[in-house]
Protein backbone atom coordinates (compact mmCIF):
# COMPACT_ATOMS: atom_id res chain seq x y z
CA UNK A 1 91.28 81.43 -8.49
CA UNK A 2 92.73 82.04 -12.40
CA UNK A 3 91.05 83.59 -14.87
CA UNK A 4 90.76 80.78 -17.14
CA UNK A 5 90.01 80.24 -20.80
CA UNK A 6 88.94 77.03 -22.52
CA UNK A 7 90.85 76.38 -25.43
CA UNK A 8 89.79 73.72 -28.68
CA UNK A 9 91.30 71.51 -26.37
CA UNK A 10 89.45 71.38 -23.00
CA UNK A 11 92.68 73.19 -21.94
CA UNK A 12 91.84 76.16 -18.98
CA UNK A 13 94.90 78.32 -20.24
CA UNK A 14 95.96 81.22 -17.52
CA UNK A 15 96.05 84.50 -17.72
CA UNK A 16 98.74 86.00 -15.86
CA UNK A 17 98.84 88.77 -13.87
CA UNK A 18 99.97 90.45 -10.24
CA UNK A 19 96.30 89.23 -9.04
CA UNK A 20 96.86 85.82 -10.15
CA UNK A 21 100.36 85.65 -8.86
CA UNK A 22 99.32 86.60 -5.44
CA UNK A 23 96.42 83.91 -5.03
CA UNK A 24 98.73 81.57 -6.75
CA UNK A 25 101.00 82.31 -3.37
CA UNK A 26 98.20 82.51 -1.18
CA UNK A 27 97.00 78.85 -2.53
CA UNK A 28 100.30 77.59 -2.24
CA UNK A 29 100.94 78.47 1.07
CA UNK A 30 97.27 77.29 2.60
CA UNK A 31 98.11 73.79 1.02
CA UNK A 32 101.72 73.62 2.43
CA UNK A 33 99.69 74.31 5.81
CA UNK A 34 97.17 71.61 5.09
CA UNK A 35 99.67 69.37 4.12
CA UNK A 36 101.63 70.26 7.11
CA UNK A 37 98.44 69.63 9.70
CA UNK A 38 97.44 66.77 7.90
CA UNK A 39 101.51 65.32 8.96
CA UNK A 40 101.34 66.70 12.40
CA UNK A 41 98.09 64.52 12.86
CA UNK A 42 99.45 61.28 10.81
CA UNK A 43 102.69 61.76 13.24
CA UNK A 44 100.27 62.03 16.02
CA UNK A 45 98.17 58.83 15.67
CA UNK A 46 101.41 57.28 14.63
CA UNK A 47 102.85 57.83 18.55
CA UNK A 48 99.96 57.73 20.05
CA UNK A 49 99.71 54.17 20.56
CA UNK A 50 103.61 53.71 19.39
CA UNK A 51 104.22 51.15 22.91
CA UNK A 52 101.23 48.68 21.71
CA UNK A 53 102.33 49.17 18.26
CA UNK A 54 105.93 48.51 19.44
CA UNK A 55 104.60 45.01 21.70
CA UNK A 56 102.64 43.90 18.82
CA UNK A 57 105.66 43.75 16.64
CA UNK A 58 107.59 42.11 19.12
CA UNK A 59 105.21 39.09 18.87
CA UNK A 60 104.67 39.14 14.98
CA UNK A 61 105.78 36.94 12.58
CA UNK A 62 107.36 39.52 10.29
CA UNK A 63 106.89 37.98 7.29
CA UNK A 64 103.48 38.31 6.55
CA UNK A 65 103.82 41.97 7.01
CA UNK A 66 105.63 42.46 3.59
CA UNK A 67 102.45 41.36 1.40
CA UNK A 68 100.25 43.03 3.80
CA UNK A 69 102.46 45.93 2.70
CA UNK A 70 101.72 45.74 -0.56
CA UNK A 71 97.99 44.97 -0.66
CA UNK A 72 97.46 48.08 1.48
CA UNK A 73 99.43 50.49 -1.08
CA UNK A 74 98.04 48.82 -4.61
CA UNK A 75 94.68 48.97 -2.14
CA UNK A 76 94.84 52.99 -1.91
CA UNK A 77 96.45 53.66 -5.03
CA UNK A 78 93.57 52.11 -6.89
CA UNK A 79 91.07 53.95 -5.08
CA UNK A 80 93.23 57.63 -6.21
CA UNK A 81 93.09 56.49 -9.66
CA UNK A 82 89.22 55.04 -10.24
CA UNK A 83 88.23 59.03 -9.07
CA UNK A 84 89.82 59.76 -12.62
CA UNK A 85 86.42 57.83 -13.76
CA UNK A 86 84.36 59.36 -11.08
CA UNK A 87 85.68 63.04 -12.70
CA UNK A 88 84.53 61.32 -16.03
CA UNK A 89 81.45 60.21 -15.21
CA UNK A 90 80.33 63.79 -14.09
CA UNK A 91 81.43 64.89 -17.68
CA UNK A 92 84.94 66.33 -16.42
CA UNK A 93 88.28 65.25 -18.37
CA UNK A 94 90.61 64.11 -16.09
CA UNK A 95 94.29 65.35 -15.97
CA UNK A 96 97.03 62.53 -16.14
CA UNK A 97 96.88 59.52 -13.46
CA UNK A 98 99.89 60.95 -11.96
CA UNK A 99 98.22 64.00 -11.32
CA UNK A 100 95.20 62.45 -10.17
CA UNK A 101 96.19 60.08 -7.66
CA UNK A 102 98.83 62.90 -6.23
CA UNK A 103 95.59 64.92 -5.94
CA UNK A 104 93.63 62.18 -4.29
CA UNK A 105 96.51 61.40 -1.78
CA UNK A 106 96.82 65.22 -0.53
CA UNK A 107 93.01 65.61 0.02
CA UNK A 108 92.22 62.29 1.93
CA UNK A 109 95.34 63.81 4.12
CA UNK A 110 92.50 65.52 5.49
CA UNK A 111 90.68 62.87 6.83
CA UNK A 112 92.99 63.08 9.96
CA UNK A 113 91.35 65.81 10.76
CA UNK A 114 88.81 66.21 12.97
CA UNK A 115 85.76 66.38 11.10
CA UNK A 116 84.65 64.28 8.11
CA UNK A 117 84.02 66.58 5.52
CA UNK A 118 87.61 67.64 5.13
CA UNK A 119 88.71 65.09 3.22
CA UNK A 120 86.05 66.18 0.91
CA UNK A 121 86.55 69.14 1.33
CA UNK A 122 90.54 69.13 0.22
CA UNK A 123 90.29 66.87 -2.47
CA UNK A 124 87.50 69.19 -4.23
CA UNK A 125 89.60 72.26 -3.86
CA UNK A 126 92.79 70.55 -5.20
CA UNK A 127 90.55 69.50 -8.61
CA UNK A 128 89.38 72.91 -8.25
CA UNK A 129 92.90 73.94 -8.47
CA UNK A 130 93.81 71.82 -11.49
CA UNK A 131 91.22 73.81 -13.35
CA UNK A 132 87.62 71.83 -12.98
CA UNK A 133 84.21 73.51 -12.56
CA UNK A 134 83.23 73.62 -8.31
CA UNK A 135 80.41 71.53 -9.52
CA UNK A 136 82.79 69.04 -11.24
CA UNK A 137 84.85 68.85 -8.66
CA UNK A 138 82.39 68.34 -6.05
CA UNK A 139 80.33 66.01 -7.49
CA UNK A 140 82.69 64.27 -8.90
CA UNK A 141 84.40 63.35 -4.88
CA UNK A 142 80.86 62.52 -3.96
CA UNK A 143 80.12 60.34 -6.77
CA UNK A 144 83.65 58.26 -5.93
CA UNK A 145 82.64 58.28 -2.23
CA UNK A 146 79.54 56.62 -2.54
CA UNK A 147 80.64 54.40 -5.03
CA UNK A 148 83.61 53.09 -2.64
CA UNK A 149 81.25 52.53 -0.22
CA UNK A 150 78.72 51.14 -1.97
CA UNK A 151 81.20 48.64 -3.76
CA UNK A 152 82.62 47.96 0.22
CA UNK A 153 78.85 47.08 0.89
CA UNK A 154 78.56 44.75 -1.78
CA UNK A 155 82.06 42.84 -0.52
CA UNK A 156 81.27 42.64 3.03
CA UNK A 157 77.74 41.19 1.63
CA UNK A 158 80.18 38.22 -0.21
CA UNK A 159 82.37 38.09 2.87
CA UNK A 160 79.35 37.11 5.31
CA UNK A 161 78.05 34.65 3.04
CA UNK A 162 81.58 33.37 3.04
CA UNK A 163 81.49 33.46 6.74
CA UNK A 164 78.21 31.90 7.25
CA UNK A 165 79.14 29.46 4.77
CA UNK A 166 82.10 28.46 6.85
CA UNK A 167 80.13 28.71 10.03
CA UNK A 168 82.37 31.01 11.47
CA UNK A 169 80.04 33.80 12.14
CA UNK A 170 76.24 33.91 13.43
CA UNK A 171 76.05 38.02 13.21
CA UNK A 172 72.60 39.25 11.12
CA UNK A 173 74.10 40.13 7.84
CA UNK A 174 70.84 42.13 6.61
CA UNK A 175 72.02 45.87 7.62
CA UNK A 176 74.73 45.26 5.39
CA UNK A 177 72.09 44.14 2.75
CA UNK A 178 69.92 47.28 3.60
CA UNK A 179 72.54 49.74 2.73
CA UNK A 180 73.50 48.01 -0.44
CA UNK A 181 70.04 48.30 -1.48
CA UNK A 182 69.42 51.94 -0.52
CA UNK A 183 72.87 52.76 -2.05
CA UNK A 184 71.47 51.11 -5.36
CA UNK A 185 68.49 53.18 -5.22
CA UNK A 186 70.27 56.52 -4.37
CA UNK A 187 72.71 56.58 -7.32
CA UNK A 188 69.61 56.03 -10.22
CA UNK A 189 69.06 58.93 -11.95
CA UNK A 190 65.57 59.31 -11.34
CA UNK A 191 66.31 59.57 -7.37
CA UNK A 192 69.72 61.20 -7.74
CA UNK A 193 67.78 64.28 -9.76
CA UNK A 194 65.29 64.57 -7.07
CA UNK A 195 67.77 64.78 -4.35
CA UNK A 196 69.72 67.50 -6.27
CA UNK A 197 66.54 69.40 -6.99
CA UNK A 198 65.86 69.13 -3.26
CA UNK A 199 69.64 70.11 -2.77
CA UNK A 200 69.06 73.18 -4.73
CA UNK A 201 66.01 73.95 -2.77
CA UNK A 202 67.63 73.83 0.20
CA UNK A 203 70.77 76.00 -1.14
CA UNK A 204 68.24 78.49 -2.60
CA UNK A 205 69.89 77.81 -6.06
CA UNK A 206 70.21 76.01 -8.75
CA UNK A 207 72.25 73.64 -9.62
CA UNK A 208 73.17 72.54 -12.47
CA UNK A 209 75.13 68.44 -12.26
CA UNK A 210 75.57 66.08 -15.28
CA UNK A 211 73.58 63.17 -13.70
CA UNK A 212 75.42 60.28 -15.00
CA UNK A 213 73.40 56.69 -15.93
CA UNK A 214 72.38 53.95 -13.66
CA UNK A 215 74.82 51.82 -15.64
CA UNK A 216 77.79 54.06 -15.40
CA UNK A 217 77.43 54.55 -11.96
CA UNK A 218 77.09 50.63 -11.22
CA UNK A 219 79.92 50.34 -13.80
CA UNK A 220 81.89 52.76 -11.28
CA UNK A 221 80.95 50.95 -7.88
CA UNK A 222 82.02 47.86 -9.48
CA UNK A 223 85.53 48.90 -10.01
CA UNK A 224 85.91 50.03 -6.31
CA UNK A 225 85.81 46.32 -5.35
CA UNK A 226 89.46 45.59 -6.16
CA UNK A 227 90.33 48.42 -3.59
CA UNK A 228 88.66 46.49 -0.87
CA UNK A 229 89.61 43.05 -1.77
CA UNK A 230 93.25 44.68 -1.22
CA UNK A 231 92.22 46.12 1.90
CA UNK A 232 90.91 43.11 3.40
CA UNK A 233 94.02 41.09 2.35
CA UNK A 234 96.12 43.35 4.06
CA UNK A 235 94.24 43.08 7.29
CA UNK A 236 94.13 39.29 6.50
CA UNK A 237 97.92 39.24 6.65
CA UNK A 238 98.88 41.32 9.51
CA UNK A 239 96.25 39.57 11.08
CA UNK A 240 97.71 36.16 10.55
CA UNK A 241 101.44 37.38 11.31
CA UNK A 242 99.80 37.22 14.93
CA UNK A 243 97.67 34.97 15.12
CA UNK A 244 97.92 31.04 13.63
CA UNK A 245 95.25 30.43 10.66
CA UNK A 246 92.67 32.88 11.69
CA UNK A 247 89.01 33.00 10.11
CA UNK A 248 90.18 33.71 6.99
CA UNK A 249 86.60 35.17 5.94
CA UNK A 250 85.46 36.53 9.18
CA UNK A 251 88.52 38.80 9.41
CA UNK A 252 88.31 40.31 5.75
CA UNK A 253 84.76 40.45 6.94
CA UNK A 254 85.35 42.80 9.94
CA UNK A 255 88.63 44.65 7.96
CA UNK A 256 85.51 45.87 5.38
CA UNK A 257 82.69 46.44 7.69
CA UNK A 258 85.33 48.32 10.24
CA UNK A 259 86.21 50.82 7.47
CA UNK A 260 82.41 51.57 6.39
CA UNK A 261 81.57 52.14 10.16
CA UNK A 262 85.05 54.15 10.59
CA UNK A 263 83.65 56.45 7.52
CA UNK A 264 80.38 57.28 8.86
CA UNK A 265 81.40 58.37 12.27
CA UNK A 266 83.20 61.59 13.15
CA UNK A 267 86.30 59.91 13.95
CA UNK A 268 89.13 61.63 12.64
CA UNK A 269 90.18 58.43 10.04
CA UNK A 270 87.53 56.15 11.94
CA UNK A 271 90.39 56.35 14.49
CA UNK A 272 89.49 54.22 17.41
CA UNK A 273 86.25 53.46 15.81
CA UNK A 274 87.32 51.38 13.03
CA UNK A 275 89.85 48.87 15.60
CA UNK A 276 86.89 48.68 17.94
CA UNK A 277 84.56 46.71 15.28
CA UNK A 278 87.52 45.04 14.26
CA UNK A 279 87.89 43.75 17.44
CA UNK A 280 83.55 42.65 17.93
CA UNK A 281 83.72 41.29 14.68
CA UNK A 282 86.90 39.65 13.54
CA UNK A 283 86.52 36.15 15.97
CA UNK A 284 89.67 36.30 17.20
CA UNK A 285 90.66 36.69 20.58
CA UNK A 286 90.92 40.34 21.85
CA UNK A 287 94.40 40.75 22.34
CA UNK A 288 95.39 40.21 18.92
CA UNK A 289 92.96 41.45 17.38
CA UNK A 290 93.36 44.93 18.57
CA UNK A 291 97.09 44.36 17.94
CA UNK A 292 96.34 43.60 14.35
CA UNK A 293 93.95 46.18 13.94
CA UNK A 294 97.20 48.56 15.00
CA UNK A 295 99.43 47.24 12.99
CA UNK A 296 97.03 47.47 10.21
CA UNK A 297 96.25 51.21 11.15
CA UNK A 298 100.23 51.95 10.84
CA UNK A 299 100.01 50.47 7.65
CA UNK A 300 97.48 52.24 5.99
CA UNK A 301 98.58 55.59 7.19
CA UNK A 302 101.87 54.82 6.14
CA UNK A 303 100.49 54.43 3.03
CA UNK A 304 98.42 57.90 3.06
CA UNK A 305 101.19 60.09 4.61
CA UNK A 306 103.28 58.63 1.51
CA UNK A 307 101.23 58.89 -0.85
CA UNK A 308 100.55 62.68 0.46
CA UNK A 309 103.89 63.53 0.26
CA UNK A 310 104.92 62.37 -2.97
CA UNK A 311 101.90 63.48 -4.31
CA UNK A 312 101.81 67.03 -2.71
CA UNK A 313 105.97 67.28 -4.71
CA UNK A 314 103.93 65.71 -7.91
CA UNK A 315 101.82 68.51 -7.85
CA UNK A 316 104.03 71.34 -7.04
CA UNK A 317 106.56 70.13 -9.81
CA UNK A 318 104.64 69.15 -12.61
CA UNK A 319 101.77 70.76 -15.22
CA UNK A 320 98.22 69.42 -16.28
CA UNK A 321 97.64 66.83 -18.90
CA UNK A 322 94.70 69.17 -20.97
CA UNK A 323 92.91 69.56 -17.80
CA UNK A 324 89.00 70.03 -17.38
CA UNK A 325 86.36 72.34 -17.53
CA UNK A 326 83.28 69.93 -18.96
CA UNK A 327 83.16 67.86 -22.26
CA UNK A 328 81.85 70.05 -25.42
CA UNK A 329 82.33 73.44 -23.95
């Protein structure tokens, strides 16, 4: 996209010229189209079930809304700022956390799009675009993916022992366990080389990752948990604004396990997917349950379309912090 040179700093300094101007245009426009689909599909599941959303609030107690609020934006803004140690890890240099968690909020935008992979898919370009390597910026989105979901794994694992504990849930906790194990296994260096060499294999060529350690990568999982302690919480509070002392547990319980489902299904968002599990898994009576796992959907896209906008004006208006490229070249 530029034609870049490292300087002593890690810098990528641009070259300008009537080339570069033009893709610069070209880039800008495609993301104010992105950005643009990604609102049109926010606005979308936003009206799309506005009359329950609308009956549910008639019946809530308001007040519990407000910290559920704020659990569900300190939830997402953690999770944009811990890929700033996921673009570490992969031996990147990250830009500034403003920069960073504006890029994370305009690429996960596209995970209201049909189609999985283009949140992924956004949120690699735009590090692209601040100046990283492609395999920096793509490995660097996987690497924070699995380690959110791994770290979700190990929570819901707590959760149901919680639950069972309080003997307000008889479900079989072990495929939980199972993916918390695999997940363990997948990011150790030994496997995670062999998968890339079978990657490469598969690609035809070769490429060429910093594998980062077992410990860094468990060191990275680990700090994902705060992000879905919040996220539970906030489903714990709309939750409660409708119904009286709920299974405290049990409902953080289905808030986590709902999300990891949501993510592995083509659901645009886990849309419809991740209220349904909410609903089998939450003990609470059906009704309010699927109102609270509305209300909790409005809150959380509220929270992306906000962070999308602000971030996509962070972007436009502001310049790298000594972006990039890879550590000692």
């Amino acid at each position: 996209m530029y034609d870049r040179a490292v300087t002593d700093n890690g810098r990528a300094d641009q070259e300008a010229s009537p080339a570069n101007s033009k893709s610069t245009l070209v880039v800008r426009v495609v993301s104010l189209l992105f950005v643009v689909l990604c609102v049109a599909f926010i606005v979308h599941l936003l009206t799309k079930d506005w009359s329950a959303t609308v009956d549910a609030l008639q019946h809530a107690r308001l007040w519990w809304l407000m910290p559920a609020i704020l659990c569900a934006f300190a939830g997402m803004v953690i999770l944009a700022w811990r890929w700033g140690a996921a673009i570490i890890a992969v031996g990147g240099r990250p830009s500034g956390h403003h920069r960073v968690i504006s890029a994370f909020f305009v690429g996960e935008a596209g995970k209201y799009i049909p189609g999985a992979v283009w949140a992924m898919l956004g949120r690699s370009e735009l590090a692209r675009r601040e100046g990283y390597e492609r395999s920096i910026a793509y490995s660097s989105v996987a690497l924070s993916v699995i380690g959110c979901y791994l770290a979700a794994a190990f929570t819901a694992l707590v959760l149901a022992a919680l639950a069972l504990i309080g003997g307000s849930i008889n479900m079989p906790w072990w495929p939980v366990a199972v993916v918390a194990v695999v997940g363990l296994v997948a990011i150790h260096p030994a496997v995670s080389r062999r998968i890339l060499a079978l990657v490469s294999r598969v690609l035809g060529r070769s490429l060429v990752l910093e594998i980062p350690s077992w410990s860094t990568c468990l060191g990275l999982t680990c700090s994902y948990i705060p992000v879905w302690l919040f996220i539970a919480a906030a489903t714990t509070f709309v939750t409660e604004s409708l119904v009286s002392h709920p299974p405290v547990a049990r409902v953080a319980l289905a808030a986590v396990i709902s999300w990891i489902v949501g993510f592995i299904t083509p659901s645009p968002g886990g849309l419809g997917v991740r209220e349904a599990v909410f609903v089998a898994v939450a003990g609470v009576a059906a009704g309010p349950a699927a109102a609270a796992a509305i209300l909790a959907r409005v809150l959380f896209v509220l929270a992306d379309g906000l962070g999308a906008g602000v971030g996509w004006m962070v972007l436009r208006h502001t310049e790298p912090e000594g972006t990039l490229a890879t550590r000692g070249r």
